[in-house]
C-alpha atoms as a PDB file:
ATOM      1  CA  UNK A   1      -9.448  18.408  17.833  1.00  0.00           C
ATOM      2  CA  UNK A   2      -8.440  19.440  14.408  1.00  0.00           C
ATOM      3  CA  UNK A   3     -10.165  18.807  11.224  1.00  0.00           C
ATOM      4  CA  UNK A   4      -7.337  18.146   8.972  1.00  0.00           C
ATOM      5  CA  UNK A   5      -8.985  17.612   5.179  1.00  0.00           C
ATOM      6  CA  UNK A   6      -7.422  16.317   1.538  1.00  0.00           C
ATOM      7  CA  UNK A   7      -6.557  19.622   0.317  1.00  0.00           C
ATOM      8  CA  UNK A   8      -4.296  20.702   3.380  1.00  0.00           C
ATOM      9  CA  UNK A   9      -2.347  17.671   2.994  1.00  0.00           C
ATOM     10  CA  UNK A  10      -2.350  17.476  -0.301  1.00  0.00           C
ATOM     11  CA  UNK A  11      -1.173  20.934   0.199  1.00  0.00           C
ATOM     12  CA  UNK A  12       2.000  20.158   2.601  1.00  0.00           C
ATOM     13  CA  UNK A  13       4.959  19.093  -0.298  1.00  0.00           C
ATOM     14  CA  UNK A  14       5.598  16.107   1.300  1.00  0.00           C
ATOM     15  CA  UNK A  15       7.420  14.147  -0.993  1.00  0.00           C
ATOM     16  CA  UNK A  16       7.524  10.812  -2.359  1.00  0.00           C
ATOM     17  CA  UNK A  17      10.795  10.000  -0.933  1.00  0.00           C
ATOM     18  CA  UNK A  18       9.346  11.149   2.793  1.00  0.00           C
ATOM     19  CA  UNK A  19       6.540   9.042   1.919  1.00  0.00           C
ATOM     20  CA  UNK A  20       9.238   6.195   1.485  1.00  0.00           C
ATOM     21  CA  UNK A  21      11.821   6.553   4.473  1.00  0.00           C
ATOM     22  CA  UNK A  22       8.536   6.821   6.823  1.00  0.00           C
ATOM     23  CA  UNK A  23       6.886   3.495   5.297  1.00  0.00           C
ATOM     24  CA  UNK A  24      10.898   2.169   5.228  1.00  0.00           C
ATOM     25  CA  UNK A  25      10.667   3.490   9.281  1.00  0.00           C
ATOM     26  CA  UNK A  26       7.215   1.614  10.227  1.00  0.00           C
ATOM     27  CA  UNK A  27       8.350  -1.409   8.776  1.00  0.00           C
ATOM     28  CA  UNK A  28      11.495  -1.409  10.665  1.00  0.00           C
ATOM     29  CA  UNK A  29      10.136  -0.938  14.001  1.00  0.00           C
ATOM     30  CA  UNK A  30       6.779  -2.776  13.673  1.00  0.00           C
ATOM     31  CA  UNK A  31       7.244  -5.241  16.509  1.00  0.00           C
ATOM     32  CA  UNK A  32       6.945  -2.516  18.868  1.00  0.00           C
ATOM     33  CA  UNK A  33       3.516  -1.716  17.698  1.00  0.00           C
ATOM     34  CA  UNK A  34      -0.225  -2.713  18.941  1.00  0.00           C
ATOM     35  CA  UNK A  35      -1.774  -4.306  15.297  1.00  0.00           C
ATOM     36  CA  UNK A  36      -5.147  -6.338  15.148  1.00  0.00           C
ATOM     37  CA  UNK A  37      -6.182  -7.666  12.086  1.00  0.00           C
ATOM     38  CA  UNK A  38      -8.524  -5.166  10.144  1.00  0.00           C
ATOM     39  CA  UNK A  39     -12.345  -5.810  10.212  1.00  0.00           C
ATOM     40  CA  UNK A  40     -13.815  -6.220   6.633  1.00  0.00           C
ATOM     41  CA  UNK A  41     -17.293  -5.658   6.215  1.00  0.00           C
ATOM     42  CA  UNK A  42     -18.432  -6.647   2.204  1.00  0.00           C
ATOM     43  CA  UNK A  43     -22.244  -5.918   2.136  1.00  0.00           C
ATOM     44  CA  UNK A  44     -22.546  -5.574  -1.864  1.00  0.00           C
ATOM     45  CA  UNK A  45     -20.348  -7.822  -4.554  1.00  0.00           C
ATOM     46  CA  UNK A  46     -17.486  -5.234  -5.145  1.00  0.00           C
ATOM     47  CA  UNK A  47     -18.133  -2.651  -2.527  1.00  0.00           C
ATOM     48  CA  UNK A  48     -16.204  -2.987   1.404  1.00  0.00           C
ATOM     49  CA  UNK A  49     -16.054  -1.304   4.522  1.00  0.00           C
ATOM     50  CA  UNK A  50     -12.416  -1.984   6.463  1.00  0.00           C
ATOM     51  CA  UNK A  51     -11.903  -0.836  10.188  1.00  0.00           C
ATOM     52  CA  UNK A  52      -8.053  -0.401  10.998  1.00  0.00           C
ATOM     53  CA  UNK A  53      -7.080   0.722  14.193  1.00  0.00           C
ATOM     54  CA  UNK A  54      -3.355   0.638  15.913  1.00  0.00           C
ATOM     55  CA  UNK A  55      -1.403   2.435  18.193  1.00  0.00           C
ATOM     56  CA  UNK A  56       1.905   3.074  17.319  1.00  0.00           C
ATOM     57  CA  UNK A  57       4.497   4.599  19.990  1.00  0.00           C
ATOM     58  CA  UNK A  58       2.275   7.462  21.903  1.00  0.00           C
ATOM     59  CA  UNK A  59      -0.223   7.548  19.256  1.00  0.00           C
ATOM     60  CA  UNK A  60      -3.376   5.667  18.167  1.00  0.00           C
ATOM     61  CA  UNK A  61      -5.215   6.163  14.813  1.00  0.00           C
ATOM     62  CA  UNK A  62      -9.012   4.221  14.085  1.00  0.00           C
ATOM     63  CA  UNK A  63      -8.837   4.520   9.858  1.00  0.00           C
ATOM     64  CA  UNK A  64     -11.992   3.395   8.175  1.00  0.00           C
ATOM     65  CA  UNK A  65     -11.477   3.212   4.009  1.00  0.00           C
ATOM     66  CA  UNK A  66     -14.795   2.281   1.853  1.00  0.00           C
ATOM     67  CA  UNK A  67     -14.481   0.930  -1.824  1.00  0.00           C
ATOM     68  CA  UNK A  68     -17.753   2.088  -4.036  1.00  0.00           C
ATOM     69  CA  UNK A  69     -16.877   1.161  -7.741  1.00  0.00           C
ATOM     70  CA  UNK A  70     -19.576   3.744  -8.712  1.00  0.00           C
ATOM     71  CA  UNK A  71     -18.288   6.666  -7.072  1.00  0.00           C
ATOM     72  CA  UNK A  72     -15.815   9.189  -7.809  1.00  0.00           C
ATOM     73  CA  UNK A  73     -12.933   8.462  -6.484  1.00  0.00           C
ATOM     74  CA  UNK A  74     -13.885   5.091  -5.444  1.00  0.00           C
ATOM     75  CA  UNK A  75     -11.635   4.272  -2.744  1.00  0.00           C
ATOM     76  CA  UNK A  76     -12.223   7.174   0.880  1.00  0.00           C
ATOM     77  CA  UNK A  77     -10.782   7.044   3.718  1.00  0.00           C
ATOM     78  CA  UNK A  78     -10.816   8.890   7.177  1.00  0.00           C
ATOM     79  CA  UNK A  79      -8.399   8.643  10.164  1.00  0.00           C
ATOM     80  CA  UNK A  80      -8.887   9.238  13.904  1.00  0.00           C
ATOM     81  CA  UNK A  81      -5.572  10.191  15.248  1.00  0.00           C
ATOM     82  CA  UNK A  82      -5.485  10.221  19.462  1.00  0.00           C
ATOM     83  CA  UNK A  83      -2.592  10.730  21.860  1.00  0.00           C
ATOM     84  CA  UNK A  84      -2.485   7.276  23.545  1.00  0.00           C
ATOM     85  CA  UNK A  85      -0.979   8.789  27.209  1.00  0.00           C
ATOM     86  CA  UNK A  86      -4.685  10.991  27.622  1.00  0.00           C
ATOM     87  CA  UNK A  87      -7.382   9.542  24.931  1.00  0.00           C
ATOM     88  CA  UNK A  88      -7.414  13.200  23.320  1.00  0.00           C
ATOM     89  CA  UNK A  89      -8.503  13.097  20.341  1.00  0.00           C
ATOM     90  CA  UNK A  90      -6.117  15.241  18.523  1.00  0.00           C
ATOM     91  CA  UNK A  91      -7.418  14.965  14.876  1.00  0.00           C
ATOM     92  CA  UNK A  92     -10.328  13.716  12.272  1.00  0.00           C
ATOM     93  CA  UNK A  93      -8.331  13.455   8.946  1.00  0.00           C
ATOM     94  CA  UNK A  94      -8.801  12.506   5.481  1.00  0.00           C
ATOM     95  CA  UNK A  95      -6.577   9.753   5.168  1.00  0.00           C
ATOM     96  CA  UNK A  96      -7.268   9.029   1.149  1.00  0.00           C
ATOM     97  CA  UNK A  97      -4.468  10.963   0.171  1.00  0.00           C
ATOM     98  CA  UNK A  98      -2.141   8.688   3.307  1.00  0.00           C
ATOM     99  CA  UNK A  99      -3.725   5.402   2.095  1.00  0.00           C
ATOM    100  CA  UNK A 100      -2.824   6.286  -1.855  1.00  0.00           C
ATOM    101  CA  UNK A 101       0.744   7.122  -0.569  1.00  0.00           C
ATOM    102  CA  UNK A 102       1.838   5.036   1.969  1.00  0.00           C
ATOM    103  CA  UNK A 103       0.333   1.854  -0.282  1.00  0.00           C
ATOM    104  CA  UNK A 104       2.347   2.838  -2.814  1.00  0.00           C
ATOM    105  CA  UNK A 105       5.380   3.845  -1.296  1.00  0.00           C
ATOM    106  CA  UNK A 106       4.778  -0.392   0.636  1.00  0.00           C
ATOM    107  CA  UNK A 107       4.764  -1.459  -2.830  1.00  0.00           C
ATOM    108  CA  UNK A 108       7.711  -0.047  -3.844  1.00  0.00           C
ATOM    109  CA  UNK A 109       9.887  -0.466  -0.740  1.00  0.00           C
ATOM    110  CA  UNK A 110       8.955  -4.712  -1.579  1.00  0.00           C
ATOM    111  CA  UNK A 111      10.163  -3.729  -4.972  1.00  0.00           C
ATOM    112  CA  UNK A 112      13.522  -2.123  -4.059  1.00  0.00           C
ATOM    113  CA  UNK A 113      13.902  -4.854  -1.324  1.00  0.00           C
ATOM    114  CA  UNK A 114      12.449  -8.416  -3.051  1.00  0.00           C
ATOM    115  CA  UNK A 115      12.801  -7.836  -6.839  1.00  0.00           C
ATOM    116  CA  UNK A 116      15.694  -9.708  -8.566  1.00  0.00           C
ATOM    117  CA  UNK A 117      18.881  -8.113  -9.288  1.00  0.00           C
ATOM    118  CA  UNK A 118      18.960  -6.009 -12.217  1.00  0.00           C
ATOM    119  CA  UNK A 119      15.417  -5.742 -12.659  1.00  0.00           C
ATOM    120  CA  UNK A 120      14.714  -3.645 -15.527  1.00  0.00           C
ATOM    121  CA  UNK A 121      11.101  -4.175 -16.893  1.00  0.00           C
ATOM    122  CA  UNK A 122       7.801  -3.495 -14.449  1.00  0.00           C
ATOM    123  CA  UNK A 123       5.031  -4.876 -15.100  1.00  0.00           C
ATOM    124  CA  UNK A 124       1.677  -2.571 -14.313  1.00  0.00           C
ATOM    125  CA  UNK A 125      -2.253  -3.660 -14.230  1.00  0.00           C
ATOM    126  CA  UNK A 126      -4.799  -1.619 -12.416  1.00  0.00           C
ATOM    127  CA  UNK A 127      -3.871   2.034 -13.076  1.00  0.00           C
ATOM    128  CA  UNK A 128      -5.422   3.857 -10.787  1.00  0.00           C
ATOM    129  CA  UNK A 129      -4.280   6.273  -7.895  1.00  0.00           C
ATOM    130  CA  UNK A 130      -2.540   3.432  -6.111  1.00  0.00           C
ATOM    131  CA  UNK A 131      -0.724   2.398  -8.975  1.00  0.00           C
ATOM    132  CA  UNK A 132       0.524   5.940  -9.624  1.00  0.00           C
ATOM    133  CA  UNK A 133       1.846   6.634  -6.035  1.00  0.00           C
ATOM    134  CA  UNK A 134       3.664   3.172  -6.415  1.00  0.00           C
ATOM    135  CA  UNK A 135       5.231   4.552  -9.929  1.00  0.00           C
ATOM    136  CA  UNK A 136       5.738   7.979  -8.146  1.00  0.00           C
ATOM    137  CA  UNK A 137       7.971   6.662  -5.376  1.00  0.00           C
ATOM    138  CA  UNK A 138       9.706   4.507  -7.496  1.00  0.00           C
ATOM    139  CA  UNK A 139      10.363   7.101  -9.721  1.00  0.00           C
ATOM    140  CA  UNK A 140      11.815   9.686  -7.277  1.00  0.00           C
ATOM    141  CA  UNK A 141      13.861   6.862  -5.340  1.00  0.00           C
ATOM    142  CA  UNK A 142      15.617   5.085  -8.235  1.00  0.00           C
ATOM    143  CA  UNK A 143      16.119   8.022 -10.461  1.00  0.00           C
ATOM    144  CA  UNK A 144      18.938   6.734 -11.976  1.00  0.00           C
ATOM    145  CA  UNK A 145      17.689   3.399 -12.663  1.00  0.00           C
ATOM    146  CA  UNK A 146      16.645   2.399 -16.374  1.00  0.00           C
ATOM    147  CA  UNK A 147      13.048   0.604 -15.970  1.00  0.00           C
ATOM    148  CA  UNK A 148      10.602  -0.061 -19.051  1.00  0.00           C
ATOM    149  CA  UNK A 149       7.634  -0.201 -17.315  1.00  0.00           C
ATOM    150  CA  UNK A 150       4.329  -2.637 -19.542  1.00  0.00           C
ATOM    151  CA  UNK A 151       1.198  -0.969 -19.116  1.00  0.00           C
ATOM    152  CA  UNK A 152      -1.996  -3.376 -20.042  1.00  0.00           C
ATOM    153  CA  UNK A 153      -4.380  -1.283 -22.291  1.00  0.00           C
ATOM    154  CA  UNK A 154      -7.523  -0.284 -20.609  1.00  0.00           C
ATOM    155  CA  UNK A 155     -10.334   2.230 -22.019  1.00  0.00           C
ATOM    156  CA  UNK A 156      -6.822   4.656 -22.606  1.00  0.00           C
ATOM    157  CA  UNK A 157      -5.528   4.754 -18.956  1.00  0.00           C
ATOM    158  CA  UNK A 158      -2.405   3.573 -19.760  1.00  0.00           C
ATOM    159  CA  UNK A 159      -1.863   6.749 -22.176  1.00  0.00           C
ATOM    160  CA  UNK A 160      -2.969   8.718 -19.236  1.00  0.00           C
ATOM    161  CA  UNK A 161      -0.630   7.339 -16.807  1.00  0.00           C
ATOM    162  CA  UNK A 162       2.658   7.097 -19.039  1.00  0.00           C
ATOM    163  CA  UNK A 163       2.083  10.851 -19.760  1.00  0.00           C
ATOM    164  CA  UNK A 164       1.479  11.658 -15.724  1.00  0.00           C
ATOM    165  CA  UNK A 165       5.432  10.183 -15.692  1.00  0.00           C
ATOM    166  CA  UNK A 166       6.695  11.310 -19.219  1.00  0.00           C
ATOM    167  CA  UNK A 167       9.600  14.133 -17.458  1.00  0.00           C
ATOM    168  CA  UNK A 168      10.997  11.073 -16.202  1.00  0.00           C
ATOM    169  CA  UNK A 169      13.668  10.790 -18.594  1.00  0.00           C
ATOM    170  CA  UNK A 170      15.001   6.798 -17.172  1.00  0.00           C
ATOM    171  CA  UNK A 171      11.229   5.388 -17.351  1.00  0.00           C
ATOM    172  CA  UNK A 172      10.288   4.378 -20.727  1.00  0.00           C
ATOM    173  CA  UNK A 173       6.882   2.615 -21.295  1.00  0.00           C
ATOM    174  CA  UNK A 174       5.005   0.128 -23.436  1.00  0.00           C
ATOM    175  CA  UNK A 175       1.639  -0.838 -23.626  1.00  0.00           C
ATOM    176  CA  UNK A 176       0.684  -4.723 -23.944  1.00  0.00           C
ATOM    177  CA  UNK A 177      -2.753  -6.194 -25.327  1.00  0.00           C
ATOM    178  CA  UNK A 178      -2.662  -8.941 -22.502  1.00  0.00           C
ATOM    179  CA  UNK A 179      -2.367  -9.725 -18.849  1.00  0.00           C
ATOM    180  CA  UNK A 180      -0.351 -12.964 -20.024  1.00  0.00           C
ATOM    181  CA  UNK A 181       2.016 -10.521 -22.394  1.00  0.00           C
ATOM    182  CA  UNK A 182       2.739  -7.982 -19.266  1.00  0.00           C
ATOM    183  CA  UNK A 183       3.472 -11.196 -16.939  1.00  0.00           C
ATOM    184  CA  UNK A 184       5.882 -13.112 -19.345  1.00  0.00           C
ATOM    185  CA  UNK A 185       7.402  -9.563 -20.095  1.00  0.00           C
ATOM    186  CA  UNK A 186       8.441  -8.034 -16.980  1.00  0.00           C
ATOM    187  CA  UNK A 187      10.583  -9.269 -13.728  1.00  0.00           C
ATOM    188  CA  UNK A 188       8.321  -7.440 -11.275  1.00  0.00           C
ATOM    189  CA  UNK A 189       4.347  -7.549 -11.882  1.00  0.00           C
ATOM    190  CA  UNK A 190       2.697  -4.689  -9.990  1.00  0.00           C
ATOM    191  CA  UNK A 191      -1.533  -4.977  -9.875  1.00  0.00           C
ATOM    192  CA  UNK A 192      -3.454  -2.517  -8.329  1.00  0.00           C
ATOM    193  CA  UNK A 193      -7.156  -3.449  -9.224  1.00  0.00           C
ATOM    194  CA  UNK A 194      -9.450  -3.760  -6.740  1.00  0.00           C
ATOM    195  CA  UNK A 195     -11.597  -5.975  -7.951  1.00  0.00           C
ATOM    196  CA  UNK A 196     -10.784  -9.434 -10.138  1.00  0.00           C
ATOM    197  CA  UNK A 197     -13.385 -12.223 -10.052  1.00  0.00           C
ATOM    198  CA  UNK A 198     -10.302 -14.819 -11.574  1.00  0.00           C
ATOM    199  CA  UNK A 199      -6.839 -15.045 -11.829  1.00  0.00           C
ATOM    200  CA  UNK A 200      -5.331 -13.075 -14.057  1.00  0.00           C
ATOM    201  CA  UNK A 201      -2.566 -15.772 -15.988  1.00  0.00           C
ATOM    202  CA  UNK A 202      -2.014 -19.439 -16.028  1.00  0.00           C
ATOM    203  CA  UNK A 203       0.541 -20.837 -13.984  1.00  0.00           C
ATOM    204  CA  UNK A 204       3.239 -21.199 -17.114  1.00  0.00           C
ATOM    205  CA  UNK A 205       3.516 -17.303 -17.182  1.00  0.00           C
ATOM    206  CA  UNK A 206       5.633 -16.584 -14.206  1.00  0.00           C
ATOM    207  CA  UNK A 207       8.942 -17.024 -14.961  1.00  0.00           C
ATOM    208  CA  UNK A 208      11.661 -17.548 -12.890  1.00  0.00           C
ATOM    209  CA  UNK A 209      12.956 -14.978 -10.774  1.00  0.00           C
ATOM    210  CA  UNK A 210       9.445 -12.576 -11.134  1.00  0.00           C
ATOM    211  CA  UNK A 211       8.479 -10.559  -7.782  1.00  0.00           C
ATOM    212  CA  UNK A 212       4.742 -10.082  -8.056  1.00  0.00           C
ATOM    213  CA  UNK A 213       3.107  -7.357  -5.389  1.00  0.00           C
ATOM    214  CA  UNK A 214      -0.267  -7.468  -5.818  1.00  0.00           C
ATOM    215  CA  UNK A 215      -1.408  -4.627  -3.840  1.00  0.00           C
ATOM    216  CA  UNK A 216      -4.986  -5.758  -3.161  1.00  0.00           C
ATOM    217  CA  UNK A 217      -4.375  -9.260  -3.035  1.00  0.00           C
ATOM    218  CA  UNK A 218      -6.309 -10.250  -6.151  1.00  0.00           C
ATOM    219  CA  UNK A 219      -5.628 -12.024  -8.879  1.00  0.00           C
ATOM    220  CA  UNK A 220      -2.774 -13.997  -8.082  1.00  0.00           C
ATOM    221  CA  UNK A 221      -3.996 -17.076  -5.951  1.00  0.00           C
ATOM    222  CA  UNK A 222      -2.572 -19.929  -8.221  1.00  0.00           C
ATOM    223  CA  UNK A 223       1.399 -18.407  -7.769  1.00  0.00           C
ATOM    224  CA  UNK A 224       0.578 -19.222  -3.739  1.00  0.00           C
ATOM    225  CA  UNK A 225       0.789 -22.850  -4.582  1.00  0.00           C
ATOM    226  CA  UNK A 226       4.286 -22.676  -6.670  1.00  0.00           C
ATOM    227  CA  UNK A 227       5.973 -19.670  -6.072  1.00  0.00           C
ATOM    228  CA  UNK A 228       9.207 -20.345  -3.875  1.00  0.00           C
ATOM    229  CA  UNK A 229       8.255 -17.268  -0.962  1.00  0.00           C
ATOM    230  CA  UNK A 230       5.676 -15.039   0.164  1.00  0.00           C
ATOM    231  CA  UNK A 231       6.135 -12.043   1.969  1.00  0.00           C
ATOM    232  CA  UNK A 232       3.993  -9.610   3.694  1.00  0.00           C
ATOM    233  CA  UNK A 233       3.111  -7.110   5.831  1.00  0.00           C
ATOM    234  CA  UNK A 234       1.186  -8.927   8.234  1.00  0.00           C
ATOM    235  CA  UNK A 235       0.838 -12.493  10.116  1.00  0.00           C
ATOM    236  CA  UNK A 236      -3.022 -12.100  11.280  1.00  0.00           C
ATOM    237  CA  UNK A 237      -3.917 -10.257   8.323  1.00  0.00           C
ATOM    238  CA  UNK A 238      -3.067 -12.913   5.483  1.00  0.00           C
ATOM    239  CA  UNK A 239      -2.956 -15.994   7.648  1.00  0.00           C
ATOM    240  CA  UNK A 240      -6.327 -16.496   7.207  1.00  0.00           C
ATOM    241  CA  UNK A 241      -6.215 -16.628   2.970  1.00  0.00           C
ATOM    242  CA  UNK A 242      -7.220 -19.635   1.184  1.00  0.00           C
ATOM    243  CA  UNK A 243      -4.329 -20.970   0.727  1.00  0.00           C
ATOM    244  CA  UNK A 244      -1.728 -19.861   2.942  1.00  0.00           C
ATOM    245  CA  UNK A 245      -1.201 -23.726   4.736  1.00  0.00           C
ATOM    246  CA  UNK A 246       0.357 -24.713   0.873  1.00  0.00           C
ATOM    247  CA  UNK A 247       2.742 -21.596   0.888  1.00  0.00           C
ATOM    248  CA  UNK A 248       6.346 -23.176   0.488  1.00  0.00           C
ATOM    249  CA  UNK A 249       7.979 -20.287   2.757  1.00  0.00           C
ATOM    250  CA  UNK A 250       6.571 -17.266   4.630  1.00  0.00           C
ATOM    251  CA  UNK A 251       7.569 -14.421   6.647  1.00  0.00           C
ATOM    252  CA  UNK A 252       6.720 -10.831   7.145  1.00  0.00           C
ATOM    253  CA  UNK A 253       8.829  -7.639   6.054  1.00  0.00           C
ATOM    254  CA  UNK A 254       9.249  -6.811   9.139  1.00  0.00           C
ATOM    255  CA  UNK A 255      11.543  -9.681  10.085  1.00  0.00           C
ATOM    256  CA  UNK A 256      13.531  -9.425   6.518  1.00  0.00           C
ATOM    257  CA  UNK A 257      14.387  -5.546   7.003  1.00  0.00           C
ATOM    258  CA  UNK A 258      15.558  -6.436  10.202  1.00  0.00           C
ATOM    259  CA  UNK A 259      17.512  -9.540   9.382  1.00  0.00           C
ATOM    260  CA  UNK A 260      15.945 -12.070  11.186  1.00  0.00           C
ATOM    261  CA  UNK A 261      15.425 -14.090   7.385  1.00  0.00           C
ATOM    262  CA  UNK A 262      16.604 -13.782   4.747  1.00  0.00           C
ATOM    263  CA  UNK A 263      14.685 -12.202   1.594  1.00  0.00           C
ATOM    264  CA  UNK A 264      15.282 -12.860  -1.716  1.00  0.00           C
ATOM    265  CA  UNK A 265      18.409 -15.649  -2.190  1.00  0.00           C
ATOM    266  CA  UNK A 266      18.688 -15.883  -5.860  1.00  0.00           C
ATOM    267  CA  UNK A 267      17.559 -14.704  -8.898  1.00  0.00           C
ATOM    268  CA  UNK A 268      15.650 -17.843  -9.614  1.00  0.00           C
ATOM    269  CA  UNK A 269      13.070 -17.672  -6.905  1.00  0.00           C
ATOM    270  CA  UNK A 270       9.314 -16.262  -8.060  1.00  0.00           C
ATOM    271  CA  UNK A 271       7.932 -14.538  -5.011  1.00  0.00           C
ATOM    272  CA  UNK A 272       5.171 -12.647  -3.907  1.00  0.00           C
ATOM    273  CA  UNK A 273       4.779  -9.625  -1.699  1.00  0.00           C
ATOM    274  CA  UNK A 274       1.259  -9.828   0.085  1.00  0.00           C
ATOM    275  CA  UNK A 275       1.377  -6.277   1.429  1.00  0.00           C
ATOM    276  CA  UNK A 276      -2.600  -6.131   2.134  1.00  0.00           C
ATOM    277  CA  UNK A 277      -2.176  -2.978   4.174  1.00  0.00           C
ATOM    278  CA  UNK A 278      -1.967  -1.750   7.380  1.00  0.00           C
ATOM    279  CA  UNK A 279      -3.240   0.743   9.768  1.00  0.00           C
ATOM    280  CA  UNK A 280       0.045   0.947  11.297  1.00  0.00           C
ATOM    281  CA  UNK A 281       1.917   2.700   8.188  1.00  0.00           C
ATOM    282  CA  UNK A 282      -1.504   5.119   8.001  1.00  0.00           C
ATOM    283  CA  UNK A 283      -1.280   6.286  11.749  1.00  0.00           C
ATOM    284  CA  UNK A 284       2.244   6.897  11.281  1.00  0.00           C
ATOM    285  CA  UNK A 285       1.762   8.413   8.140  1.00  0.00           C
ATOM    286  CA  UNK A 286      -1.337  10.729  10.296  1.00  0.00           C
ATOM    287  CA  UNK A 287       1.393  11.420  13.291  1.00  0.00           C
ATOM    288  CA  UNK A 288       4.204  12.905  11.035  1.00  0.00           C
ATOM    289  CA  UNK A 289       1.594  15.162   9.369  1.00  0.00           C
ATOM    290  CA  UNK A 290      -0.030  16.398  12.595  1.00  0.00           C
ATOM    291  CA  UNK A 291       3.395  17.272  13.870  1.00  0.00           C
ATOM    292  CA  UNK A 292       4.179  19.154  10.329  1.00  0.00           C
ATOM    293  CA  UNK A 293       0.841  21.054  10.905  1.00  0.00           C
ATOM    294  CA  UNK A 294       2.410  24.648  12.158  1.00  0.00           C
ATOM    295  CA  UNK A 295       0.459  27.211  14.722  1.00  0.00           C
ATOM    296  CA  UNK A 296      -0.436  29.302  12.425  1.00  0.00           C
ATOM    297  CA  UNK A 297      -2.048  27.357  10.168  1.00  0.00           C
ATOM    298  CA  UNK A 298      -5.950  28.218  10.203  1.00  0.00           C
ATOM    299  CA  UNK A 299      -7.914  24.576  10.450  1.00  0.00           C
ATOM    300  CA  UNK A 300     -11.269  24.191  12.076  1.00  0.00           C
ATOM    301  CA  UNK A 301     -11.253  23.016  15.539  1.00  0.00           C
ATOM    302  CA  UNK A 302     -13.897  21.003  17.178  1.00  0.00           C
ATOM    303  CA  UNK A 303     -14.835  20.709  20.988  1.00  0.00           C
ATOM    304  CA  UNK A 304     -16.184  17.386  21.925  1.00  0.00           C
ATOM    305  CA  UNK A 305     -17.839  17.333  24.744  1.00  0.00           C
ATOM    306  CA  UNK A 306     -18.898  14.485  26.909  1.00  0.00           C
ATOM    307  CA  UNK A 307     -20.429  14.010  30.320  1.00  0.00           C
ATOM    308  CA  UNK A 308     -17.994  15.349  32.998  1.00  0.00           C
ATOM    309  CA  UNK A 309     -19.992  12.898  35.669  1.00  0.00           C
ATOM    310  CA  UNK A 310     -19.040   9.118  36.277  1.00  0.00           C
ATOM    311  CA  UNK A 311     -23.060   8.664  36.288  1.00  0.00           C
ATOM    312  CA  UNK A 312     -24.673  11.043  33.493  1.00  0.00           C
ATOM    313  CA  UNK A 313     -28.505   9.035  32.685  1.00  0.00           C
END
């Protein structure tokens, strides 16, 4: 088994646009995947434990992310990557650096494939490391697209973040005083807090046409009583939200990539892309780095052993 850390992926150059075509692959071919719902333990107000396992083609991956608002970063996440045809474990990974991507490279793959046509303004709340892989893709696969891109003022991180993209000569950005001023000013609304105890605008701000991706599902619960469609990654993993019985028209990615409905139909409709993440995208993610790791790379490499005998007490 290898032992496969941040700083040797982090290390590999893979680049935003691989991070894209394999999240664009997944979604494809998703159907032919094994995918429970995600267990989601919450012992403290803010702070979760999520259990994702799935076995895509002739591997399986077990990915377990935390969320501690007090630590440093506060989103970790390991991976357990096993050849399905033997139960080998072949790796114990650090998947924060695959969750940060792949999430990102989701939201922006809803972006390229929901937004209206002729988007030009993005909308951005929740600037963390999510946020930035989502600007990061978008920035390497529509590099010659014009986007303005509002950033909502918060203790300086929007400074931060517009300078992280500032050789981007096509991206231009603007900071806004108010969640209601970056809604009524952009066509797509991108959030990546994780954690909002309220909605973030009144129902009036959404105007026709937005796409709003909330990547972790907060914030937005009065738009699933109006907005015309919701989208996302999973059946089992948002059918259980509050109010998913009064959404006016749903279907997962899956089915729209592959033409079984129809996504967006005009630029009038306000929709929403519920892409709550999935393990499948992160054991993918795992499989294509394993197979990029080469011979003679030097990485630790662990011998479990277990009993040998069918009776062992």
């Amino acid at each position: 088994m290898k032992i496969i850390d941040f700083d040797v992926i982090s290390q590999m150059n893979i680049s935003p646009v691989d991070c894209y075509r394999w999240v664009s692959e997944m979604i494809e071919k998703k159907g032919d995947a094994l995918l429970p719902p995600k267990i989601s333990l919450k012992p403290f107000d803010g702070v979760f434990c999520n259990v994702m396992p799935s076995i895509v083609g002739q591997a399986g991956g077990i990915k377990v992310v935390t969320r501690y608002p007090e630590r440093v970063p506060a989103l970790e996440s390991f991976l357990s990557l096993f050849d399905v045809a033997s139960g080998e474990v072949l790796a114990l990974m650090d998947a924060t650096w695959i969750t940060a991507m792949r999430t990102g490279a989701v939201a922006a793959h809803a972006i390229i494939h929901l937004a209206k046509s002729n988007f030009s303004t993005i909308g951005m709340v929740g600037l963390g490391n999510t946020t930035r892989a989502t600007m990061l893709v978008l920035a390497e696969v529509l590099k010659d697209k014009k986007l303005t891109v509002n950033l909502l003022k918060y203790k300086g991180q929007e400074q931060d973040f517009a300078q992280r993209f500032d050789q981007y000569e096509n991206i231009s950005f603007q900071m806004v005083d108010t969640p209601e001023e970056l809604v009524t000013g952009s066509d797509v609304v991108v959030s990546g807090v994780t954690y909002a105890p309220k909605d973030f605008c009144s129902d009036e701000c959404y105007k026709k046409g937005v796409l709003v991706v909330p990547i972790h599902t907060l914030g937005f619960t009065n738009c699933d009583l109006f907005f015309d469609k919701v989208f996302a990654d999973d059946y089992g993993h948002v059918c259980n939200f509050r109010y998913f019985d009064k959404f006016k028209r749903f279907a997962e990615m899956t089915d729209v990539v592959t033409g079984k409905v129809p996504g967006r139909e005009s630029d009038e409709e306000r929709i929403l892309a519920y892409n709550i993440g999935i393990s499948v995208h992160d054991v993918y993610f795992a499989q294509q780095i394993y197979s990029r790791i080469s011979e003679d790379l030097q990485l630790p490499d662990v011998q479990l052993h277990t009993p040998k005998q069918k009776f062992w007490i």
